[in-house]
Protein backbone atom coordinates (compact mmCIF):
# COMPACT_ATOMS: atom_id res chain seq x y z
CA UNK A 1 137.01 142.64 191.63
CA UNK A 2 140.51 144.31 191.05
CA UNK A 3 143.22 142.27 193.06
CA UNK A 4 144.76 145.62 193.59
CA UNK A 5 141.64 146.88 195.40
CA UNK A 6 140.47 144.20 197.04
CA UNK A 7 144.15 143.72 198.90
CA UNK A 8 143.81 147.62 199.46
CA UNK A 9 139.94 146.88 201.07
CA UNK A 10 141.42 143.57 203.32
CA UNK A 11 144.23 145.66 204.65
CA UNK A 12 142.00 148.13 205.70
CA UNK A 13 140.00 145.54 207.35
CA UNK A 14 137.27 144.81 205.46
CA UNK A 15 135.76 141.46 204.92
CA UNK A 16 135.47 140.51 200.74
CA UNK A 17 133.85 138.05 199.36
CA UNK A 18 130.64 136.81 197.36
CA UNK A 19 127.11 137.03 198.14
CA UNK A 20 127.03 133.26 198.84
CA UNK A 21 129.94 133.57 201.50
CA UNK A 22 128.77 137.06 202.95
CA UNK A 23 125.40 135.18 203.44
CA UNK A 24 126.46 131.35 204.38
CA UNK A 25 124.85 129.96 201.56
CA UNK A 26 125.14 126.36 201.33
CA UNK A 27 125.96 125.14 197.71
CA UNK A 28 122.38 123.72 197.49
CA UNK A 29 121.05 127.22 198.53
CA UNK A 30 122.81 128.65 195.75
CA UNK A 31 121.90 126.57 193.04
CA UNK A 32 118.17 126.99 193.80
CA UNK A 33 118.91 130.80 194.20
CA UNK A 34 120.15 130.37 190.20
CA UNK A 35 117.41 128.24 189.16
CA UNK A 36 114.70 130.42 190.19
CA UNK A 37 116.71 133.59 188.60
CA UNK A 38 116.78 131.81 185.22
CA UNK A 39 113.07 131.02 185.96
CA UNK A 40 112.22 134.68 186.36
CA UNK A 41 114.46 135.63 183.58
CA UNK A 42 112.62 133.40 181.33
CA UNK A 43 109.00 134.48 182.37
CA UNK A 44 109.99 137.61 181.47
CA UNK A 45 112.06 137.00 178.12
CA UNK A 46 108.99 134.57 176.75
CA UNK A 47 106.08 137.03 178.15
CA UNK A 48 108.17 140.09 175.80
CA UNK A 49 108.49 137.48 173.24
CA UNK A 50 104.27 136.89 173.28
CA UNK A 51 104.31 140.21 173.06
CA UNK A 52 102.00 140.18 176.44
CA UNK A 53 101.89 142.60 179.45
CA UNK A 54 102.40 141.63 183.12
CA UNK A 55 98.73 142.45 183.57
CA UNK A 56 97.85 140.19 180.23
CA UNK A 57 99.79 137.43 182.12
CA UNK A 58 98.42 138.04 185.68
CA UNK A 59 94.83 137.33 184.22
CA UNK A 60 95.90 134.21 182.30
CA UNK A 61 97.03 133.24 185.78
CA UNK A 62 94.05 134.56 188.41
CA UNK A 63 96.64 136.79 189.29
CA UNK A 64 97.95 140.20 189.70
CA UNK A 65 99.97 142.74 187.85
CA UNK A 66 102.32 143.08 190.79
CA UNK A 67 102.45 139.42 191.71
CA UNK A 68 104.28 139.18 187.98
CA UNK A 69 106.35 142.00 188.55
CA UNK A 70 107.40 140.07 191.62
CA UNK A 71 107.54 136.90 189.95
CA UNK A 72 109.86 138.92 187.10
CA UNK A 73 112.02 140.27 190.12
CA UNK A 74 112.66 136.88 191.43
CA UNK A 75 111.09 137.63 194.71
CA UNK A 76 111.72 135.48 197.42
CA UNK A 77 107.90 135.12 198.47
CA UNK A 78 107.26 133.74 194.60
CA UNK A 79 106.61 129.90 194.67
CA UNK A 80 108.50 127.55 191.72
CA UNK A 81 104.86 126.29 191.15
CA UNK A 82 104.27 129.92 189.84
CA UNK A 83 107.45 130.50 187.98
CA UNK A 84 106.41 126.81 186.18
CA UNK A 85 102.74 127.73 185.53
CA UNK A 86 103.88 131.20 184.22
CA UNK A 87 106.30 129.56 181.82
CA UNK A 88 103.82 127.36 180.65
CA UNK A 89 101.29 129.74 180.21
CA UNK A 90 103.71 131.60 178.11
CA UNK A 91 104.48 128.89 175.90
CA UNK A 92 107.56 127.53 177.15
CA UNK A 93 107.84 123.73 176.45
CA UNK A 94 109.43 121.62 179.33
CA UNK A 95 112.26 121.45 177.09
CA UNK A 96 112.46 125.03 177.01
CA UNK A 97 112.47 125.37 180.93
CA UNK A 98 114.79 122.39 180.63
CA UNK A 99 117.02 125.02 179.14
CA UNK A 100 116.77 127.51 181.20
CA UNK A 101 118.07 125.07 184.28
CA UNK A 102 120.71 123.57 182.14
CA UNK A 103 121.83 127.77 181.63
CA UNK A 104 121.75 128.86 185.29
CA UNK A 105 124.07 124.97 186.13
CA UNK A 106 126.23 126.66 183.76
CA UNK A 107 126.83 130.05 184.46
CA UNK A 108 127.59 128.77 187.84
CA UNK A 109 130.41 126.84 186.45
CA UNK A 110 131.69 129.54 184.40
């Protein structure tokens, strides 16, 4: 955010900040927060890649259409055991996924 603005915003009286602060995230929350976005990212990224629909993934998995679209979302309600099966199911090597946590420890840095 602007420095400009948010001085402008704290002298009016509002509270700024991040997500993690506005929420009390502990660091540990947040790091699992970014692992299971660069899950879902990934789902969706190798499903496109397979050229395969949510639905064509949902019944690989005994699943459904909008339990993907959930899983794609990052849905709180979606377990890791289903972001890991979907990966897998997609193709993604443990290395791959591997990856993907190494990339979410990272942007976190940045």
């Amino acid at each position: 955010m602007n420095v400009t603005k948010k001085a402008r915003l704290e002298n009016a009286g509002w509270a700024v900040g991040s997500p993690a602060e506005f929420l009390q995230l502990t660091q540990e929350e947040q790091r699992f927060i970014e692992v299971k976005l660069a899950l879902a990212t990934g789902v969706k990224q190798w499903r496109e890649q397979q050229g395969m629909t949510q639905a064509g993934l949902a019944k690989r998995l005994g699943s459904s259409q909008s339990r993907i679209a959930k899983l794609e979302a990052a849905d709180p309600s979606v377990s890791l055991d289903l972001l890991m099966r979907s990966l897998l199911t997609v193709g993604a090597t443990p290395s791959d996924i591997a990856k993907l946590i190494q990339r979410a420890g990272r942007g976190r840095a940045a």
